[in-house]
PDB file of N, CA and C in Angstrom:
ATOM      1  N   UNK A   1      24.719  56.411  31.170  1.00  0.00           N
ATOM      2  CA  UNK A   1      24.715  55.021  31.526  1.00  0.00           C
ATOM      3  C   UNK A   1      25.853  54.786  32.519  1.00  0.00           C
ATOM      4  N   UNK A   2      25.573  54.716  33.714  1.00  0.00           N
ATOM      5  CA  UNK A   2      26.304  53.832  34.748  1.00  0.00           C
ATOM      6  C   UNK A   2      26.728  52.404  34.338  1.00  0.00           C
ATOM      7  N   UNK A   3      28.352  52.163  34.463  1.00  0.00           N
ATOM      8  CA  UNK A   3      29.145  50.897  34.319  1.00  0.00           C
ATOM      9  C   UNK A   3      29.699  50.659  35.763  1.00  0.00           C
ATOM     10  N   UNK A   4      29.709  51.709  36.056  1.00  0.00           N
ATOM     11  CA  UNK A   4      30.775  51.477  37.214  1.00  0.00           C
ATOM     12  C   UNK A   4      30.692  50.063  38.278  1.00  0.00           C
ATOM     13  N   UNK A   5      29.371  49.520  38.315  1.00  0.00           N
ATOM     14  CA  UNK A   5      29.184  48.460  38.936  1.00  0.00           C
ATOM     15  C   UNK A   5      29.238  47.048  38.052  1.00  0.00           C
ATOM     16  N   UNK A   6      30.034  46.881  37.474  1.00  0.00           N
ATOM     17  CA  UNK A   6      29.993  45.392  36.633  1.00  0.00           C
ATOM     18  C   UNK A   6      31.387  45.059  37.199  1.00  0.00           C
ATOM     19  N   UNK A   7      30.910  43.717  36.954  1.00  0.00           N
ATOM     20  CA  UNK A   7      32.270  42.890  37.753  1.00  0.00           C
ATOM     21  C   UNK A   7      32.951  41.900  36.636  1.00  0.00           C
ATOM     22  N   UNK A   8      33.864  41.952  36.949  1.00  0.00           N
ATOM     23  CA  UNK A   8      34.461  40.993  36.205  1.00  0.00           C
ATOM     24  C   UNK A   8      34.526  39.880  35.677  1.00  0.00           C
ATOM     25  N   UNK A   9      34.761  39.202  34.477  1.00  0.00           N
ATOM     26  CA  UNK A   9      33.977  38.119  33.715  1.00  0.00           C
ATOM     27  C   UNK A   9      34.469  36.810  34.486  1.00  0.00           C
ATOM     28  N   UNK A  10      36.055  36.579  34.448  1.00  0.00           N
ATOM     29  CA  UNK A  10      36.484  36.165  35.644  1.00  0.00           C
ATOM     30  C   UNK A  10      37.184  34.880  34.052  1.00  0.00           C
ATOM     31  N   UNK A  11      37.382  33.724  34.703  1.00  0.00           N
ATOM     32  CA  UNK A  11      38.231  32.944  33.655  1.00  0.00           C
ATOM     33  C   UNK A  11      36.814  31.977  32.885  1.00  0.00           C
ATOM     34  N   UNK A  12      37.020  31.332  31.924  1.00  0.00           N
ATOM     35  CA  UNK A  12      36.593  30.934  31.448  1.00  0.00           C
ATOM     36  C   UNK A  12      36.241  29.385  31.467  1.00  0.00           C
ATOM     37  N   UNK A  13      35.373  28.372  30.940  1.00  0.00           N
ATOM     38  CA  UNK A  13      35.325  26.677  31.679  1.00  0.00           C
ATOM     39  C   UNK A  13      35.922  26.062  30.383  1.00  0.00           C
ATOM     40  N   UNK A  14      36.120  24.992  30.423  1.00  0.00           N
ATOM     41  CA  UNK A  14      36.424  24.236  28.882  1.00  0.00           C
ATOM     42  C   UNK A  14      34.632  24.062  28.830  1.00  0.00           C
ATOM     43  N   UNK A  15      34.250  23.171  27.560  1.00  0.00           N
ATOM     44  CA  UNK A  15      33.164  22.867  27.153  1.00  0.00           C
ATOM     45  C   UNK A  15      33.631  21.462  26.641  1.00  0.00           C
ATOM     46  N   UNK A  16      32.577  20.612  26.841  1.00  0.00           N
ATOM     47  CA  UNK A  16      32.659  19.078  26.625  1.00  0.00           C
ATOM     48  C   UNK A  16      32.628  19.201  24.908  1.00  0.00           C
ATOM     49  N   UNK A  17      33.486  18.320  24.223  1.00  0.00           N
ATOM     50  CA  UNK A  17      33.159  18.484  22.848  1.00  0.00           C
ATOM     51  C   UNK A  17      32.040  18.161  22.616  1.00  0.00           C
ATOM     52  N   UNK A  18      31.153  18.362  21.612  1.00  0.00           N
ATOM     53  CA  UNK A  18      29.777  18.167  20.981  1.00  0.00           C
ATOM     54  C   UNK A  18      29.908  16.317  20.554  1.00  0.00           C
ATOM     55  N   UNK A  19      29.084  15.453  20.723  1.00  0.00           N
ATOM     56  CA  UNK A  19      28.979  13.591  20.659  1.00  0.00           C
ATOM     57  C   UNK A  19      27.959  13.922  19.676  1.00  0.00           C
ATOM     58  N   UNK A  20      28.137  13.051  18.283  1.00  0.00           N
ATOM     59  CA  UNK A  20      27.684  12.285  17.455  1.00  0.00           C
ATOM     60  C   UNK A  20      26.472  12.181  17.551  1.00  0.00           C
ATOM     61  N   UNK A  21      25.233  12.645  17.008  1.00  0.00           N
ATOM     62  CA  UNK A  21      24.010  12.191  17.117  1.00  0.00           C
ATOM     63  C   UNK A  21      23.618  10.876  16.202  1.00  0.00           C
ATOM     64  N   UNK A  22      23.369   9.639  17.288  1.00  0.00           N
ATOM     65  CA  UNK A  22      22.523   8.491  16.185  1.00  0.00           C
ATOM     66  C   UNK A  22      21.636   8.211  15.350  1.00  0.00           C
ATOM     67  N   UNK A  23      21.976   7.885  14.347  1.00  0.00           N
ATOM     68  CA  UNK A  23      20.680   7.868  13.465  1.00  0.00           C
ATOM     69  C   UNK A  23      19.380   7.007  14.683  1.00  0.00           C
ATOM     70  N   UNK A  24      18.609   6.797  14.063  1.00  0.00           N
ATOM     71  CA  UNK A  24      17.418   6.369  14.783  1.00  0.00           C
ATOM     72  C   UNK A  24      17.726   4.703  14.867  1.00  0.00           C
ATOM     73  N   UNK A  25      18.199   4.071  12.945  1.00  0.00           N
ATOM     74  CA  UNK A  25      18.288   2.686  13.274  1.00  0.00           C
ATOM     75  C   UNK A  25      19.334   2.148  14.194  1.00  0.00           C
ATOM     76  N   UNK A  26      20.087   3.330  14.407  1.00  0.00           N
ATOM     77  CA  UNK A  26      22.035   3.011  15.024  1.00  0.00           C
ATOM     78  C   UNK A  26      21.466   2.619  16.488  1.00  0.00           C
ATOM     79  N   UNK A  27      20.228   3.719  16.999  1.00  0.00           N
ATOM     80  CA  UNK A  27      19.796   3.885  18.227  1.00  0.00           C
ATOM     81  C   UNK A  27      19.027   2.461  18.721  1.00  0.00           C
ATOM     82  N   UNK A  28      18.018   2.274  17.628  1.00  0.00           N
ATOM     83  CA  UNK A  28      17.475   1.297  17.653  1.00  0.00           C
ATOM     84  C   UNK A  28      18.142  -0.154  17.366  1.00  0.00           C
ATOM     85  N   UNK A  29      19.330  -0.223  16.980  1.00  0.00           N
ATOM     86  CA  UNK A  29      20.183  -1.823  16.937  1.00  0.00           C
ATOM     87  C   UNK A  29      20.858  -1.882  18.583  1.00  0.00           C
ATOM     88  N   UNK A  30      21.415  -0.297  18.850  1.00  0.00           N
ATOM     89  CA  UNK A  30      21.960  -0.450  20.469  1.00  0.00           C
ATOM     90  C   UNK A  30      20.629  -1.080  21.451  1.00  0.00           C
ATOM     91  N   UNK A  31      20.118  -0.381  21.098  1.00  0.00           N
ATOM     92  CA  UNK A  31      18.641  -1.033  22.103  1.00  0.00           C
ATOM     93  C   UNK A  31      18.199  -2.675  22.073  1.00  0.00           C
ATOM     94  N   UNK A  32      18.270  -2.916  20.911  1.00  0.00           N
ATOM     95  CA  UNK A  32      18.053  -4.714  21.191  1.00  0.00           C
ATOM     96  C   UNK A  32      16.589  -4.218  19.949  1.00  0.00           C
ATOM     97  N   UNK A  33      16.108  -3.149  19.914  1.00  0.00           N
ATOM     98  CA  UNK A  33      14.929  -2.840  19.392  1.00  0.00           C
ATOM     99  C   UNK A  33      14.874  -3.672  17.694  1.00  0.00           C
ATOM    100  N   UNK A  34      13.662  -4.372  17.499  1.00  0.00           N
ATOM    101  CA  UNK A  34      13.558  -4.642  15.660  1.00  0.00           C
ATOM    102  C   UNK A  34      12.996  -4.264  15.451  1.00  0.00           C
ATOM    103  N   UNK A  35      12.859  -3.757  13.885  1.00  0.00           N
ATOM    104  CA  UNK A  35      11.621  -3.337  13.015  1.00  0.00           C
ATOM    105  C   UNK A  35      10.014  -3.849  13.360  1.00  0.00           C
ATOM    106  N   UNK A  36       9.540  -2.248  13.037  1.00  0.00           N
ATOM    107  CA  UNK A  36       8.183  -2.866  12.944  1.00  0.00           C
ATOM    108  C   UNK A  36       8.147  -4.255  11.935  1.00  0.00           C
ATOM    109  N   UNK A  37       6.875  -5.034  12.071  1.00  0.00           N
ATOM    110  CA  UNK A  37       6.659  -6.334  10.841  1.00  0.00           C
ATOM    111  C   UNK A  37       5.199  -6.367  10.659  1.00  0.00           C
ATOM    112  N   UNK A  38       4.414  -5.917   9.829  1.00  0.00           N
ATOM    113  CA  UNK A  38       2.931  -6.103   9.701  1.00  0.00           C
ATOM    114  C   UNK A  38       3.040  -7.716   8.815  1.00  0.00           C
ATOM    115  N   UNK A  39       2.218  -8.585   9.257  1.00  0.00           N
ATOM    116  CA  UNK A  39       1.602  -9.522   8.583  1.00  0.00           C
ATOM    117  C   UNK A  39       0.053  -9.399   8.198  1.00  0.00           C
ATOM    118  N   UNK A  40      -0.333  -9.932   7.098  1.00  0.00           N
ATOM    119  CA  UNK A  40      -1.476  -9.287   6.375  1.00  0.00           C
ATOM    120  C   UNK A  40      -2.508 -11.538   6.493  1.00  0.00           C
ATOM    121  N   UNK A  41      -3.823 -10.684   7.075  1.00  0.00           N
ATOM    122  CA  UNK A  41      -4.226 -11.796   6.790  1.00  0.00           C
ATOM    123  C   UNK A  41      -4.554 -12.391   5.669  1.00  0.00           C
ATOM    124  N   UNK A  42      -5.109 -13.647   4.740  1.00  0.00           N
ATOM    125  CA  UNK A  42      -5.683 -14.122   4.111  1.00  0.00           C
ATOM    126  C   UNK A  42      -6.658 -13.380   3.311  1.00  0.00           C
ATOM    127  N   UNK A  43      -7.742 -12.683   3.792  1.00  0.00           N
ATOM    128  CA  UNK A  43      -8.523 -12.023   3.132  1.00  0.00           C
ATOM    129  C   UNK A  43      -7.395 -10.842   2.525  1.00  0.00           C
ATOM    130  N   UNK A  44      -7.274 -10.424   3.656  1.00  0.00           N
ATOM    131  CA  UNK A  44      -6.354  -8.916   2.693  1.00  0.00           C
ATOM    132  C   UNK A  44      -5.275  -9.525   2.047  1.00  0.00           C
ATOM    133  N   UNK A  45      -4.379 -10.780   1.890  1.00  0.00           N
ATOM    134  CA  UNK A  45      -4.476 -10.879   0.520  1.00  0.00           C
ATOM    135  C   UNK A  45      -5.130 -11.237  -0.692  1.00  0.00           C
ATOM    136  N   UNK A  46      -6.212 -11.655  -0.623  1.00  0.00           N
ATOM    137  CA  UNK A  46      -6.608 -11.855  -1.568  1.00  0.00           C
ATOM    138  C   UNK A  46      -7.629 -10.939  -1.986  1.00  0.00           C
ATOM    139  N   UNK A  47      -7.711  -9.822  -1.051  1.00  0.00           N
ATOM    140  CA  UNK A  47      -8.369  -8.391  -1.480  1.00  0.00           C
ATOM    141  C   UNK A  47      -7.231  -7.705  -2.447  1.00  0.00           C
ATOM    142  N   UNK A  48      -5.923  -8.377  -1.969  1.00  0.00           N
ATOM    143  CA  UNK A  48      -4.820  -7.160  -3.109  1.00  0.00           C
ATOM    144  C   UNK A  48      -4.824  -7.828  -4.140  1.00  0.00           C
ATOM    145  N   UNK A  49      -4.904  -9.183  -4.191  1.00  0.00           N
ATOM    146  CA  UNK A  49      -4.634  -9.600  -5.475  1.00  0.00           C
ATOM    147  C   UNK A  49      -6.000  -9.069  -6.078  1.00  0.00           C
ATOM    148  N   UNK A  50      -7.389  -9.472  -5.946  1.00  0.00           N
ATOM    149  CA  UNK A  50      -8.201  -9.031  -6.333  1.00  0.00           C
ATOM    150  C   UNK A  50      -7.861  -7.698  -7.391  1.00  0.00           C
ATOM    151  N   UNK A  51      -7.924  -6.777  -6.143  1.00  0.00           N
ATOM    152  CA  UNK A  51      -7.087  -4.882  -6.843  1.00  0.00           C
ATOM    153  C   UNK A  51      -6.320  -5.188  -7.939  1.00  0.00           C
ATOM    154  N   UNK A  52      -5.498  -5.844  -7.494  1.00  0.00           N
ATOM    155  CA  UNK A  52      -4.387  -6.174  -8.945  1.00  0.00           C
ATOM    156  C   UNK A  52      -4.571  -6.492  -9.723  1.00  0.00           C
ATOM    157  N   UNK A  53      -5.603  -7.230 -10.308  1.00  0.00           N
ATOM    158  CA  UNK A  53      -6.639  -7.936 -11.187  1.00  0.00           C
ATOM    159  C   UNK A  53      -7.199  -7.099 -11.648  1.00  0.00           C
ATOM    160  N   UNK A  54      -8.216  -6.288 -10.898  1.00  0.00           N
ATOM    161  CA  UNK A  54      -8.930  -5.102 -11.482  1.00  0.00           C
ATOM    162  C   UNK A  54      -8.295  -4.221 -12.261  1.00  0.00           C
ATOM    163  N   UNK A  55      -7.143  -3.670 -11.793  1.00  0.00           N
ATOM    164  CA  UNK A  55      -6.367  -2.433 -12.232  1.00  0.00           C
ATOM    165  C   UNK A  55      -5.796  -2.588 -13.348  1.00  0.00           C
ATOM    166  N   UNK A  56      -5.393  -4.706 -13.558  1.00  0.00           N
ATOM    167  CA  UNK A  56      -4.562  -4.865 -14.775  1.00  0.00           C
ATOM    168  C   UNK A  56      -5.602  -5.034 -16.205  1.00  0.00           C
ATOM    169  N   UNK A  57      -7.005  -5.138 -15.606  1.00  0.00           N
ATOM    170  CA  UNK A  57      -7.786  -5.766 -16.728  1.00  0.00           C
ATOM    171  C   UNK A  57      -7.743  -4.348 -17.502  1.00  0.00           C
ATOM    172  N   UNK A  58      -7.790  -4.170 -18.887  1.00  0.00           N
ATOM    173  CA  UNK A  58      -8.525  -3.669 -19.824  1.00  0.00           C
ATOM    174  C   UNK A  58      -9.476  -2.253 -19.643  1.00  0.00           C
ATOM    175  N   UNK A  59      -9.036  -1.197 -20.153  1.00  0.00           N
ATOM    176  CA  UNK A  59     -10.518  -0.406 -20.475  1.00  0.00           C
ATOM    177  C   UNK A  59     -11.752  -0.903 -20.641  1.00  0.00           C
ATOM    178  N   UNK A  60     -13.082  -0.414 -20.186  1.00  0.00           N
ATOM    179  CA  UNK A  60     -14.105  -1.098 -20.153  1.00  0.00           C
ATOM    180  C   UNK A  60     -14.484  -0.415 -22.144  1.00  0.00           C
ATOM    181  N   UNK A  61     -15.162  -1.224 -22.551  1.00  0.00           N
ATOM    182  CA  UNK A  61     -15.533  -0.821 -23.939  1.00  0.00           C
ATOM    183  C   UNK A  61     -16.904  -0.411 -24.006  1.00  0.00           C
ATOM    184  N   UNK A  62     -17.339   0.955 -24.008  1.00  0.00           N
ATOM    185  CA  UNK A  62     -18.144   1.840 -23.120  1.00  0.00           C
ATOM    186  C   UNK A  62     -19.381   1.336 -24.853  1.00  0.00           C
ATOM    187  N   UNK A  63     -18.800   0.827 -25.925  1.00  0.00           N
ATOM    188  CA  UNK A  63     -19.961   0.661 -27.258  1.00  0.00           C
ATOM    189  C   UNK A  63     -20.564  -0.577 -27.091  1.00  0.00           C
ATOM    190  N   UNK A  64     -19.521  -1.419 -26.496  1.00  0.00           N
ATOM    191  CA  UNK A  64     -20.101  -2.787 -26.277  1.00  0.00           C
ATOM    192  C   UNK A  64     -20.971  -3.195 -25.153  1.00  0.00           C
ATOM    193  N   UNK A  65     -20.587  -2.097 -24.166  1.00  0.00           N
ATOM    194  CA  UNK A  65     -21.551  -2.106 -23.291  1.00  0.00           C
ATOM    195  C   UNK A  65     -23.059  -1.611 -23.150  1.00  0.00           C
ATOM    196  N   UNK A  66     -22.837  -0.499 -24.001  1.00  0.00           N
ATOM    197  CA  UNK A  66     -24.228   0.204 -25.136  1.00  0.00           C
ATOM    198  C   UNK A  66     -25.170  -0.885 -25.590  1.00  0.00           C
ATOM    199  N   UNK A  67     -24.193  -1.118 -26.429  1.00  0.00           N
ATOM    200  CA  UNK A  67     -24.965  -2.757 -27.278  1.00  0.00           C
ATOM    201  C   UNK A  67     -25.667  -3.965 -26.577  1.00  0.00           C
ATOM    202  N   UNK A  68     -25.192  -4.229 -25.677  1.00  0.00           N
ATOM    203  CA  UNK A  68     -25.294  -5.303 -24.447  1.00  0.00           C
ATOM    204  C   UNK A  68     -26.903  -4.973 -23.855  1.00  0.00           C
ATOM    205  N   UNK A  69     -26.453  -3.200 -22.966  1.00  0.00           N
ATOM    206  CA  UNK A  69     -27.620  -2.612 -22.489  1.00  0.00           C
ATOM    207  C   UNK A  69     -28.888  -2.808 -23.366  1.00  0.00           C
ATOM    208  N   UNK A  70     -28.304  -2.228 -24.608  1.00  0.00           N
ATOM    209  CA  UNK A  70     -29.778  -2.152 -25.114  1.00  0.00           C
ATOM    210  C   UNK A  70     -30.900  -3.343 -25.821  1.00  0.00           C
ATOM    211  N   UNK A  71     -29.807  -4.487 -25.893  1.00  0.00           N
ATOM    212  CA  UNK A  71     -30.373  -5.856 -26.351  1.00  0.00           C
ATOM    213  C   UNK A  71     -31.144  -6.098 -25.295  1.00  0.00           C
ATOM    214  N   UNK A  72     -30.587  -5.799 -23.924  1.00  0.00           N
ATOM    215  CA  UNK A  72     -31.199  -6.213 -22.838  1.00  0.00           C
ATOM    216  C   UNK A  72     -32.587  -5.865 -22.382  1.00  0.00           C
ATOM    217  N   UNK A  73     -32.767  -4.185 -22.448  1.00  0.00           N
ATOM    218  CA  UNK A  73     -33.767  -3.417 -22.766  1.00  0.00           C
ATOM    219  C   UNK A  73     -34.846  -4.122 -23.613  1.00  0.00           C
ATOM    220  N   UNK A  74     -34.514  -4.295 -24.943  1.00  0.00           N
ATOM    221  CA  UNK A  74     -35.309  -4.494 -25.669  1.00  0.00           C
ATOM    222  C   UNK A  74     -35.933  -6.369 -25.465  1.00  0.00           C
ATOM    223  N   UNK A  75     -35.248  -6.919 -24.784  1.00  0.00           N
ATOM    224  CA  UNK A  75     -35.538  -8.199 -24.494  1.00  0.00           C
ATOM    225  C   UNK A  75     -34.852  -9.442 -26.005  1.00  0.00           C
ATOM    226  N   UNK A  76     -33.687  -8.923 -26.869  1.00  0.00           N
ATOM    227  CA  UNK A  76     -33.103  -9.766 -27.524  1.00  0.00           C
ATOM    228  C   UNK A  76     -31.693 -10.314 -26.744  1.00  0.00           C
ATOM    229  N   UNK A  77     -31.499  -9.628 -25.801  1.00  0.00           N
ATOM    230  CA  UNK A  77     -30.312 -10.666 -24.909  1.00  0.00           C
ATOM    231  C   UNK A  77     -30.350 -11.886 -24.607  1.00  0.00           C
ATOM    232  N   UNK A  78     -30.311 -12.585 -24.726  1.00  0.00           N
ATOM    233  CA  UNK A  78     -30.314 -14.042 -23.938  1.00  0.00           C
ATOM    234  C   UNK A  78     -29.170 -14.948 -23.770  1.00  0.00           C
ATOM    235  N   UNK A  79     -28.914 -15.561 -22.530  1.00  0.00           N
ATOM    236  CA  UNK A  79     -27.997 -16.271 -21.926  1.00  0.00           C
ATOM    237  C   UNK A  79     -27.843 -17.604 -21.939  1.00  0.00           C
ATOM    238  N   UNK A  80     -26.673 -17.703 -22.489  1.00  0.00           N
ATOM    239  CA  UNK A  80     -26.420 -19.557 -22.934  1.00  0.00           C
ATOM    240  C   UNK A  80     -26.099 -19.972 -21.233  1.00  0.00           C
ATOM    241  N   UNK A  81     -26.811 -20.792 -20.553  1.00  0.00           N
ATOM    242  CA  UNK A  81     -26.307 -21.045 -18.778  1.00  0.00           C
ATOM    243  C   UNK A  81     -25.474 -21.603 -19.301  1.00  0.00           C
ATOM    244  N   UNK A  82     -25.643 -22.703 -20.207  1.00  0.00           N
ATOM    245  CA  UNK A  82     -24.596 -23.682 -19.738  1.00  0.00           C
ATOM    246  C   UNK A  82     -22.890 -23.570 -20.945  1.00  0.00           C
ATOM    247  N   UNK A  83     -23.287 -22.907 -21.827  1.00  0.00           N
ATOM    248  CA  UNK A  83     -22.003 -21.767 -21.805  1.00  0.00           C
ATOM    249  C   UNK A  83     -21.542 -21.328 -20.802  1.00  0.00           C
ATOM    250  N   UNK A  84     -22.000 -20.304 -20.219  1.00  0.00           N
ATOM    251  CA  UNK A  84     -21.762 -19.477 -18.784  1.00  0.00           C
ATOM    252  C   UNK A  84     -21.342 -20.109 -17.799  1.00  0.00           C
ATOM    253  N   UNK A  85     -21.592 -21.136 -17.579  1.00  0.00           N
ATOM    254  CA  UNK A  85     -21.445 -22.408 -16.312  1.00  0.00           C
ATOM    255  C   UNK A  85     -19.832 -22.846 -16.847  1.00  0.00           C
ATOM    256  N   UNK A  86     -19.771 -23.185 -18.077  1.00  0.00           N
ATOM    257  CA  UNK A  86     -18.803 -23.959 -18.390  1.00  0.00           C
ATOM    258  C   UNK A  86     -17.870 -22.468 -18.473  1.00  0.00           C
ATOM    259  N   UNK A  87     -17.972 -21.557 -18.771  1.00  0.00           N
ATOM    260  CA  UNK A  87     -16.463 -20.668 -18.797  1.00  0.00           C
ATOM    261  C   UNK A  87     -16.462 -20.113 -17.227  1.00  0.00           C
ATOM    262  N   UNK A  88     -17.452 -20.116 -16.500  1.00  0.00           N
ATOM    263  CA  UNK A  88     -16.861 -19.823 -15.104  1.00  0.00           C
ATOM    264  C   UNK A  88     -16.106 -21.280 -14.093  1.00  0.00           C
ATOM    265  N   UNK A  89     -16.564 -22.301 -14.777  1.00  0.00           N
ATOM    266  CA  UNK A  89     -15.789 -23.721 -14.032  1.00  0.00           C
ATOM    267  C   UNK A  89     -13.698 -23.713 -14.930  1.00  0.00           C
ATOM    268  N   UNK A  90     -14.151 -22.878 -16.056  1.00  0.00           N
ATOM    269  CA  UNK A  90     -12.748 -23.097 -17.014  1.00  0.00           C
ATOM    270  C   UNK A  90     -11.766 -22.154 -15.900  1.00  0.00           C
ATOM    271  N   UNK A  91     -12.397 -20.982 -16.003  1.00  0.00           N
ATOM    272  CA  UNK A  91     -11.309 -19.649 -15.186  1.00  0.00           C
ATOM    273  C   UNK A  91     -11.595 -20.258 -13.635  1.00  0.00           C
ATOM    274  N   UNK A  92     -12.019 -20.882 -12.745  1.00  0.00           N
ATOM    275  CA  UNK A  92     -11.924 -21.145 -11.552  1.00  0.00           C
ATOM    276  C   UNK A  92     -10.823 -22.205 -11.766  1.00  0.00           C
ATOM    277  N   UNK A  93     -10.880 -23.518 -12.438  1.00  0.00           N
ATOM    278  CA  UNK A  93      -9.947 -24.427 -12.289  1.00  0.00           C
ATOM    279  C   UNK A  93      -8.188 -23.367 -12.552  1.00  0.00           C
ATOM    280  N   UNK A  94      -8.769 -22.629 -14.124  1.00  0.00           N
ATOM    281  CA  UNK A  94      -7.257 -22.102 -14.836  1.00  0.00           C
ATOM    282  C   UNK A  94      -6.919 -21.376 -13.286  1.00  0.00           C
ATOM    283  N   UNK A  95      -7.134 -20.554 -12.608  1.00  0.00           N
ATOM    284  CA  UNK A  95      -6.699 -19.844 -11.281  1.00  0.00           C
ATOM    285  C   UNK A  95      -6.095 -20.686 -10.927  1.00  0.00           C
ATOM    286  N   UNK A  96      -6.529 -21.803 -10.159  1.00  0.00           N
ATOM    287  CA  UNK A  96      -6.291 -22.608  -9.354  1.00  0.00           C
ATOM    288  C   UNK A  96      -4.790 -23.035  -9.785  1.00  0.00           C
ATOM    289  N   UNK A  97      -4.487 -23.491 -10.980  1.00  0.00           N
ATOM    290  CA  UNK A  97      -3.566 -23.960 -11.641  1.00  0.00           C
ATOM    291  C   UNK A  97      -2.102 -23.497 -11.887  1.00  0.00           C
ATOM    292  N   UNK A  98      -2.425 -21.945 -11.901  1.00  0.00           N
ATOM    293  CA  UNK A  98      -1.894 -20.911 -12.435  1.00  0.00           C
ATOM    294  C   UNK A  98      -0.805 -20.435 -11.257  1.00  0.00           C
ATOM    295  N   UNK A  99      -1.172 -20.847  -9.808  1.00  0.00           N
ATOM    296  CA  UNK A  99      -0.397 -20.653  -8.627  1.00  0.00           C
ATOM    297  C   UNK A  99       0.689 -21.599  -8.780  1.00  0.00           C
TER     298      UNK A  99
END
C-alpha cells in the first residue's frame, strides 16, 4: 500500500454548538399557528347521545324475548295502542325535561 501521496489534514474549524429542537406546540405558538377545533353538527350530536343511550341500556333478556316471539307467532300478542301511545308521549315529554 502506497501512502506516500496523502497530504496533510491541515488545522481544524470550530463547529456551531448544536440549538434546541422545538417541540411542535413551542413551534406552533412562535408561528401565530392554533389548534386544530372540530365542531360537530346537530345531528352528530344527537347520533352520540343516541350511542350513549344504547351502550348504557341493559342486556337484552334473550327469554323474554323468546316469550314475546312466540306469543307473536302464535297470534296471543296483542297491543294496548293507547297504552303504547301514552308511554311513548311520557318518555318524549320526560327527555325533553330532563335537559
Amino acid at each position: 500500500m502506497d501512502v506516500s501521496n496523502v497530504k496533510p489534514i491541515g488545522k481544524t474549524e470550530a463547529v456551531d454548538p448544536v440549538k434546541p429542537v422545538k417541540s411542535k406546540a413551542q413551534r406552533r405558538r412562535d408561528s401565530g399557528l392554533r389548534k386544530d377545533k372540530v365542531t360537530l353538527s346537530e345531528q352528530a350530536r344527537l347520533l352520540e347521545t343516541a350511542r350513549r343511550s344504547v351502550k348504557a341500556m341493559e342486556e337484552i333478556d334473550e327469554q323474554k324475548v323468546a316469550e314475546i316471539r312466540a306469543r307473536i307467532e302464535s297470534g296471543a300478542y296483542r297491543i294496548d295502542s293507547d297504552h303504547l301511545a301514552a308511554k311513548i308521549l311520557q318518555e318524549s315529554f320526560a327527555h325533553r325535561f330532563e335537559k
